[in-house]
PDB file of N, CA and C in Angstrom:
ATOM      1  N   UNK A   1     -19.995   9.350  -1.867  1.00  0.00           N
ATOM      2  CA  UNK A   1     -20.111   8.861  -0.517  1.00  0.00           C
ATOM      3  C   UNK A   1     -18.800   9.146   0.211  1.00  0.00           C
ATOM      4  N   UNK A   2     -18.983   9.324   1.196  1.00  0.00           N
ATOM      5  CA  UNK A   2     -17.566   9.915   2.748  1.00  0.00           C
ATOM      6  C   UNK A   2     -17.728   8.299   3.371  1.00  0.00           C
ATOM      7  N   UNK A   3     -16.307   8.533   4.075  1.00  0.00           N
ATOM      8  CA  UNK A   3     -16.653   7.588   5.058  1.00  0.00           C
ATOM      9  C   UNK A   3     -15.477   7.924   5.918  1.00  0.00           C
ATOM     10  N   UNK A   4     -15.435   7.825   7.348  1.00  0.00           N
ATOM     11  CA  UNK A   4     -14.612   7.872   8.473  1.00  0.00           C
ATOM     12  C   UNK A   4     -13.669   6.925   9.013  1.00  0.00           C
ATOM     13  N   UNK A   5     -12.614   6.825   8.814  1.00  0.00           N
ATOM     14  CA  UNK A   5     -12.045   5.696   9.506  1.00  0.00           C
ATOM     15  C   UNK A   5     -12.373   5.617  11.308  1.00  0.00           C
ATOM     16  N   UNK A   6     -12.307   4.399  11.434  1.00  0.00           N
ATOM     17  CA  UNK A   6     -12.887   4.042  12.611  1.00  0.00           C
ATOM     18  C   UNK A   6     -12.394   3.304  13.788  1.00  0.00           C
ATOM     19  N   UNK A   7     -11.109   2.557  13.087  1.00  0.00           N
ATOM     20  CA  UNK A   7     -10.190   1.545  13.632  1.00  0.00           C
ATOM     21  C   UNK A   7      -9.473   1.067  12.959  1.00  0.00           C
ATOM     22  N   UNK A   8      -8.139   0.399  12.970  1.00  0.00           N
ATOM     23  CA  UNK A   8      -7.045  -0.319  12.376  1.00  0.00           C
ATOM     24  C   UNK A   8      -6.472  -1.487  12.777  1.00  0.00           C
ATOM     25  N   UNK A   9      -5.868  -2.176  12.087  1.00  0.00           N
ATOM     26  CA  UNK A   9      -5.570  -3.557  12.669  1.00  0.00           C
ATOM     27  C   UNK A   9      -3.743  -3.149  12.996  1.00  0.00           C
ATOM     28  N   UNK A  10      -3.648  -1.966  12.773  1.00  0.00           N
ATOM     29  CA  UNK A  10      -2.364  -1.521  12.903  1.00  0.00           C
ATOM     30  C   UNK A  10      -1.053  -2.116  12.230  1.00  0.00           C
ATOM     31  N   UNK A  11      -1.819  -2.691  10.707  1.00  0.00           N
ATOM     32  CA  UNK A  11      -0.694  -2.994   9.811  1.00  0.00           C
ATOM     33  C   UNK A  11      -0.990  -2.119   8.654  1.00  0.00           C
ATOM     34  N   UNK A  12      -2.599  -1.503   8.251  1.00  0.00           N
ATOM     35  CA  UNK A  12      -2.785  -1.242   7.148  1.00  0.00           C
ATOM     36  C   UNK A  12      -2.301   0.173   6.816  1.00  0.00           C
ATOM     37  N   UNK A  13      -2.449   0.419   5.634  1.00  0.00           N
ATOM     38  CA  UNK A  13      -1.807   1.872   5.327  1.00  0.00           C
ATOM     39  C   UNK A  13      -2.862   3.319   6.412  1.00  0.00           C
ATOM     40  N   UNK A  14      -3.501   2.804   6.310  1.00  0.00           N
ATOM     41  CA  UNK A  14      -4.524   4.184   7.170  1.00  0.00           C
ATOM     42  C   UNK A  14      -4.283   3.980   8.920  1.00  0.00           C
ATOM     43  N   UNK A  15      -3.417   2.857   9.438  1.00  0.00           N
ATOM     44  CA  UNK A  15      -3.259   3.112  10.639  1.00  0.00           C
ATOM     45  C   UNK A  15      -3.199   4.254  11.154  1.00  0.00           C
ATOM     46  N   UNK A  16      -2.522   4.964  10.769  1.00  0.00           N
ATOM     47  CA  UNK A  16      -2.649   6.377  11.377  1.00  0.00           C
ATOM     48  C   UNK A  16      -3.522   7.460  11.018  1.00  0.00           C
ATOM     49  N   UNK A  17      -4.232   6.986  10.323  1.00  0.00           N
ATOM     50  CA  UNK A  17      -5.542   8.099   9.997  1.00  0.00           C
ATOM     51  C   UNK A  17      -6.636   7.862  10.398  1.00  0.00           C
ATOM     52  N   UNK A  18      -6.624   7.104  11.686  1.00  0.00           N
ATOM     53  CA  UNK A  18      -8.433   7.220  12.521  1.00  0.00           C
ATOM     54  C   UNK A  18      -8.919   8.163  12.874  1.00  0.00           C
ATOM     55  N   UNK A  19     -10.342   8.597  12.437  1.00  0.00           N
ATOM     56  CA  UNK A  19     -10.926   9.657  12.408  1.00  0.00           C
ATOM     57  C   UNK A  19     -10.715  10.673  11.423  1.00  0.00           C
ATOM     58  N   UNK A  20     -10.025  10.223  10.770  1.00  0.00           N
ATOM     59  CA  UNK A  20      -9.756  10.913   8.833  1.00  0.00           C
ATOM     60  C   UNK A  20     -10.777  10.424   8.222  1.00  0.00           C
ATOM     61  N   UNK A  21     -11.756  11.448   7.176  1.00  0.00           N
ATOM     62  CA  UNK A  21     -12.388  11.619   5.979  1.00  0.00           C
ATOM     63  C   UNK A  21     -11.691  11.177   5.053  1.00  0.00           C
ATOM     64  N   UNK A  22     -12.479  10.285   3.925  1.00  0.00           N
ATOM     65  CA  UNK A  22     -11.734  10.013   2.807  1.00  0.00           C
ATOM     66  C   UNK A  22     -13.297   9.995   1.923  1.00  0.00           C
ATOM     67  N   UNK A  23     -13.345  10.578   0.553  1.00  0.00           N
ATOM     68  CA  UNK A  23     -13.931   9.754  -0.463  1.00  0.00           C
ATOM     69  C   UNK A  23     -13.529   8.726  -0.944  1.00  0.00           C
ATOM     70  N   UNK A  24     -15.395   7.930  -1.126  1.00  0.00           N
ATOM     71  CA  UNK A  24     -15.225   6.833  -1.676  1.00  0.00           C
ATOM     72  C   UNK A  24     -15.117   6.716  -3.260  1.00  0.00           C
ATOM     73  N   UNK A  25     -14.570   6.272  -4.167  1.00  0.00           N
ATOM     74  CA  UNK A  25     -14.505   5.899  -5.261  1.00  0.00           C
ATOM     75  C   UNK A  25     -15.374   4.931  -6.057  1.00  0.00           C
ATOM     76  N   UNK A  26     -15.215   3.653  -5.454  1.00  0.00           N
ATOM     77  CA  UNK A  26     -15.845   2.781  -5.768  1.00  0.00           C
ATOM     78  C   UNK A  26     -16.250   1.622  -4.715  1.00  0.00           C
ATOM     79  N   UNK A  27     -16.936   0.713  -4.894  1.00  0.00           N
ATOM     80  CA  UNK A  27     -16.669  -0.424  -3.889  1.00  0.00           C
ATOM     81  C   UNK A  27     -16.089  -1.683  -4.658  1.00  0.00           C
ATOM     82  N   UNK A  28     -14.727  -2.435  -3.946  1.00  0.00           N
ATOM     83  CA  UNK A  28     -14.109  -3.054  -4.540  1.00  0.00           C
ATOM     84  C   UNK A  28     -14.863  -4.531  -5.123  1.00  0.00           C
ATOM     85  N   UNK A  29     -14.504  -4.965  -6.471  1.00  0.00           N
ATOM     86  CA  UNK A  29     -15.394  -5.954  -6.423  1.00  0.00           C
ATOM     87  C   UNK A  29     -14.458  -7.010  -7.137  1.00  0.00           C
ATOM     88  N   UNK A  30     -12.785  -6.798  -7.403  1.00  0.00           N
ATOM     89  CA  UNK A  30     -12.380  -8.080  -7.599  1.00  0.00           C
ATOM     90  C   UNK A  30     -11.021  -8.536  -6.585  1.00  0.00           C
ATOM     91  N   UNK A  31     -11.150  -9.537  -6.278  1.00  0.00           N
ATOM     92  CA  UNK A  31     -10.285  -9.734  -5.442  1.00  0.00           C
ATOM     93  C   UNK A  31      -9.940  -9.194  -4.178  1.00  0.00           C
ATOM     94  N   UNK A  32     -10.523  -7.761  -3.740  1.00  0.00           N
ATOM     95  CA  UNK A  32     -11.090  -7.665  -2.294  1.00  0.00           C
ATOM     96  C   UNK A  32     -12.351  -7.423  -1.761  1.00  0.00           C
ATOM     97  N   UNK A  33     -13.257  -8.035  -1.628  1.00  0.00           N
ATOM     98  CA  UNK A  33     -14.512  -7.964  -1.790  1.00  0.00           C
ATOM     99  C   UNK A  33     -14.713  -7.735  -0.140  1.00  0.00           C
ATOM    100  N   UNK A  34     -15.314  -6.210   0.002  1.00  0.00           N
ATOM    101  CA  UNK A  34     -15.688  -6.139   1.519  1.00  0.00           C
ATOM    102  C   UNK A  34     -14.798  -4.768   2.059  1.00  0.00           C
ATOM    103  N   UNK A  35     -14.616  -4.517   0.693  1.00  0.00           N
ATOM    104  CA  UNK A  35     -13.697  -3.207   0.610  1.00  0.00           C
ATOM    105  C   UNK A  35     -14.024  -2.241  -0.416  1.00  0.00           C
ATOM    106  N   UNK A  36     -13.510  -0.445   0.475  1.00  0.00           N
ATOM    107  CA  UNK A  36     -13.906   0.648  -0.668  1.00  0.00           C
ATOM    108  C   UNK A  36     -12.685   0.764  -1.468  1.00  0.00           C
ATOM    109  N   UNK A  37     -12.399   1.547  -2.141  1.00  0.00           N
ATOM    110  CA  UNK A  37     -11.494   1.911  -3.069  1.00  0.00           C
ATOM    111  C   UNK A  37     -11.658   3.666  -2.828  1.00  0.00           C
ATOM    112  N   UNK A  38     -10.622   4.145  -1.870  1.00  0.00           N
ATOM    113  CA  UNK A  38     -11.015   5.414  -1.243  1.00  0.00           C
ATOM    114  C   UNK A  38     -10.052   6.065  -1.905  1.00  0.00           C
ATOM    115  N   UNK A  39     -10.435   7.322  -2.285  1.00  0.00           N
ATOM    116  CA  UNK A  39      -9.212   8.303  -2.944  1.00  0.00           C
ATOM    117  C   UNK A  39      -8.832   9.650  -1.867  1.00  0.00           C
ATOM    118  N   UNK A  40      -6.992   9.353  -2.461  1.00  0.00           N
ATOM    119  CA  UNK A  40      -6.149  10.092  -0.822  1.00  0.00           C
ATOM    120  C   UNK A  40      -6.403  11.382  -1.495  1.00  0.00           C
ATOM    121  N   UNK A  41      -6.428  12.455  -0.737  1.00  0.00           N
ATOM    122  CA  UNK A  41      -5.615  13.713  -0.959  1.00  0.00           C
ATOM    123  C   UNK A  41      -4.531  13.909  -1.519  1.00  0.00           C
ATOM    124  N   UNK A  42      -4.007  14.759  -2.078  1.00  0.00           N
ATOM    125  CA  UNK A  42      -2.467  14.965  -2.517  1.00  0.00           C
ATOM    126  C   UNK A  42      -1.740  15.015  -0.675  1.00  0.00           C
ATOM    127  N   UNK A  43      -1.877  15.193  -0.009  1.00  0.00           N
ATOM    128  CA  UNK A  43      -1.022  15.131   1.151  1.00  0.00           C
ATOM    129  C   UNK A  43      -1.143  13.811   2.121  1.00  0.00           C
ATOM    130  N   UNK A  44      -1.981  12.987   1.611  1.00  0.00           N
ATOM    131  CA  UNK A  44      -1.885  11.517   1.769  1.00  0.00           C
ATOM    132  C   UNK A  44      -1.280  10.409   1.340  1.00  0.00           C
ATOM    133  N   UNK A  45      -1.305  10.908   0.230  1.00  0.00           N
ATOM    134  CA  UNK A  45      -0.925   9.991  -1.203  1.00  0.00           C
ATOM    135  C   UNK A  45       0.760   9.068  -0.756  1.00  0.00           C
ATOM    136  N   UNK A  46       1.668   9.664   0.491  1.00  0.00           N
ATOM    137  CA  UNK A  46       2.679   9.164   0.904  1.00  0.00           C
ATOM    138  C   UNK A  46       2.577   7.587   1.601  1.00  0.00           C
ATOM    139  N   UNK A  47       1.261   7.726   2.244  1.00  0.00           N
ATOM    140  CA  UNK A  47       1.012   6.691   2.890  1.00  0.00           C
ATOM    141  C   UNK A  47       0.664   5.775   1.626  1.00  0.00           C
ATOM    142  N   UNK A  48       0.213   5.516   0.745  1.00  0.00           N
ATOM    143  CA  UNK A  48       0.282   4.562  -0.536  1.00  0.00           C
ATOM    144  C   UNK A  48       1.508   4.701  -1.783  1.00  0.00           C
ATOM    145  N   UNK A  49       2.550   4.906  -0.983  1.00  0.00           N
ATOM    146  CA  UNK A  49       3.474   5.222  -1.941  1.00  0.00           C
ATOM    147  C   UNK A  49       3.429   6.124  -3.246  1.00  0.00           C
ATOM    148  N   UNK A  50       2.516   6.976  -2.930  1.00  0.00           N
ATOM    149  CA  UNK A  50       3.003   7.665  -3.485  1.00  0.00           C
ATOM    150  C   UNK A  50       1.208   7.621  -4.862  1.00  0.00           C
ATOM    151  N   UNK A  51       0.425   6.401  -4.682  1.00  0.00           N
ATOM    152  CA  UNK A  51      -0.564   6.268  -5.449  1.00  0.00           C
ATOM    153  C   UNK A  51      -1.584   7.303  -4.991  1.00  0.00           C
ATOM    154  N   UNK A  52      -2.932   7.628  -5.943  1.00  0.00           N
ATOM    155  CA  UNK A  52      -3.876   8.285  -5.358  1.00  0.00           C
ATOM    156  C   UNK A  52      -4.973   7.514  -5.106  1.00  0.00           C
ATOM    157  N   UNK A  53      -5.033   6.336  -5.000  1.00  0.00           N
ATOM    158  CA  UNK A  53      -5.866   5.430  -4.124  1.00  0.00           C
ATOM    159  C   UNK A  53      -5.728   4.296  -3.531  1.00  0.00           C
ATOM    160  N   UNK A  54      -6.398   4.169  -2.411  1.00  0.00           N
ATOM    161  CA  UNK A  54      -6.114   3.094  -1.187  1.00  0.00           C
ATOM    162  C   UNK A  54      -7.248   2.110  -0.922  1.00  0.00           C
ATOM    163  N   UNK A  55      -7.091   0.844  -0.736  1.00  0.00           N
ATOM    164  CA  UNK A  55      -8.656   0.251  -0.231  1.00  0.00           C
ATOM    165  C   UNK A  55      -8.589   0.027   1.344  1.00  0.00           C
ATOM    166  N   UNK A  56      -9.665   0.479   2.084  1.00  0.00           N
ATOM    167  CA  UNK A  56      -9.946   0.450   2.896  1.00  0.00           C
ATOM    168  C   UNK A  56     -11.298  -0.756   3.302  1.00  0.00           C
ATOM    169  N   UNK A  57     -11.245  -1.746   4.410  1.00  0.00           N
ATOM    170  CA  UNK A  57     -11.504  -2.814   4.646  1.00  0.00           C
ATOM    171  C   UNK A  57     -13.333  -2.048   4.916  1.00  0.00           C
ATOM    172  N   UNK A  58     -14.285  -2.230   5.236  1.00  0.00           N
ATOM    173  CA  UNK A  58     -15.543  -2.154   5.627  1.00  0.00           C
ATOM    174  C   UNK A  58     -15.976  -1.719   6.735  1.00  0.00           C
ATOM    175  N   UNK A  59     -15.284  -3.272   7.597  1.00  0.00           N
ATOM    176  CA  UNK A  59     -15.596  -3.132   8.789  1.00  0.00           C
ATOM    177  C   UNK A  59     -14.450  -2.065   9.625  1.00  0.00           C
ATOM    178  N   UNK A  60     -13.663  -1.705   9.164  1.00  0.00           N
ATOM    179  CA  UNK A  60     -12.695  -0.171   9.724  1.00  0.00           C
ATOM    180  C   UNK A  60     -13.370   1.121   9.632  1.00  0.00           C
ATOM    181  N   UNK A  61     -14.679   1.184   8.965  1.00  0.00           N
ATOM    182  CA  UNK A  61     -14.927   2.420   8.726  1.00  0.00           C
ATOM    183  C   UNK A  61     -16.216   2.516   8.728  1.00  0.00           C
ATOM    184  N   UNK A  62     -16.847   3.607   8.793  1.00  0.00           N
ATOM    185  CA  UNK A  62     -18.021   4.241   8.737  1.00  0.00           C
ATOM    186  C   UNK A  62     -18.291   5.271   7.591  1.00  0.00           C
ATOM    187  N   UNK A  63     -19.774   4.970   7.396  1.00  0.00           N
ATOM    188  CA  UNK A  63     -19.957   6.386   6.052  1.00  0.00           C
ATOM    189  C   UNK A  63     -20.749   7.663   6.850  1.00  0.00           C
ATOM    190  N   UNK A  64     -20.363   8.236   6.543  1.00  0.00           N
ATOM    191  CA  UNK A  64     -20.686   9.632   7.059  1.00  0.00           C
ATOM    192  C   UNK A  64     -21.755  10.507   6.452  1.00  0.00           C
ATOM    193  N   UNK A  65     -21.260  10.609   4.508  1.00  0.00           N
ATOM    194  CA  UNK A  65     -22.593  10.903   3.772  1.00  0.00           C
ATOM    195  C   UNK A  65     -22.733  10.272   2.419  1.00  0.00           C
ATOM    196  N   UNK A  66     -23.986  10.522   2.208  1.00  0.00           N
ATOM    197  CA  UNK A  66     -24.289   9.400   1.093  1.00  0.00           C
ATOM    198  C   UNK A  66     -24.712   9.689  -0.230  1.00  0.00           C
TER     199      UNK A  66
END
């Protein structure tokens, strides 16, 4: 599954990637529930210090394909 970022609360790590593609990984199911578990690109990966995955909130985003 894809999904589009869509909006930011302008604290989270993807603030600056609205309208960026990301795959989804998984959907989160402990301790943030209502969230994907999206995997960066190697030229993303800065914005999570440096990790290769980020969770992204629900309602910030849209899926694109399924």
């Amino acid at each position: 599954m894809e999904i589009e970022i869509i909006k930011s609360d302008g604290y989270e790590w993807y603030k600056d990637c609205i309208g960026k593609k990301f795959i989804v990984q998984s959907e989160s199911k402990k301790g943030g529930k209502g969230k994907y578990v999206v995997r960066l690109n190697k030229e993303d990966r800065y914005l999570m210090n440096g990790y290769n995955y980020g969770w992204v909130l629900k309602e910030h985003c849209k899926i694109v394909l399924f």
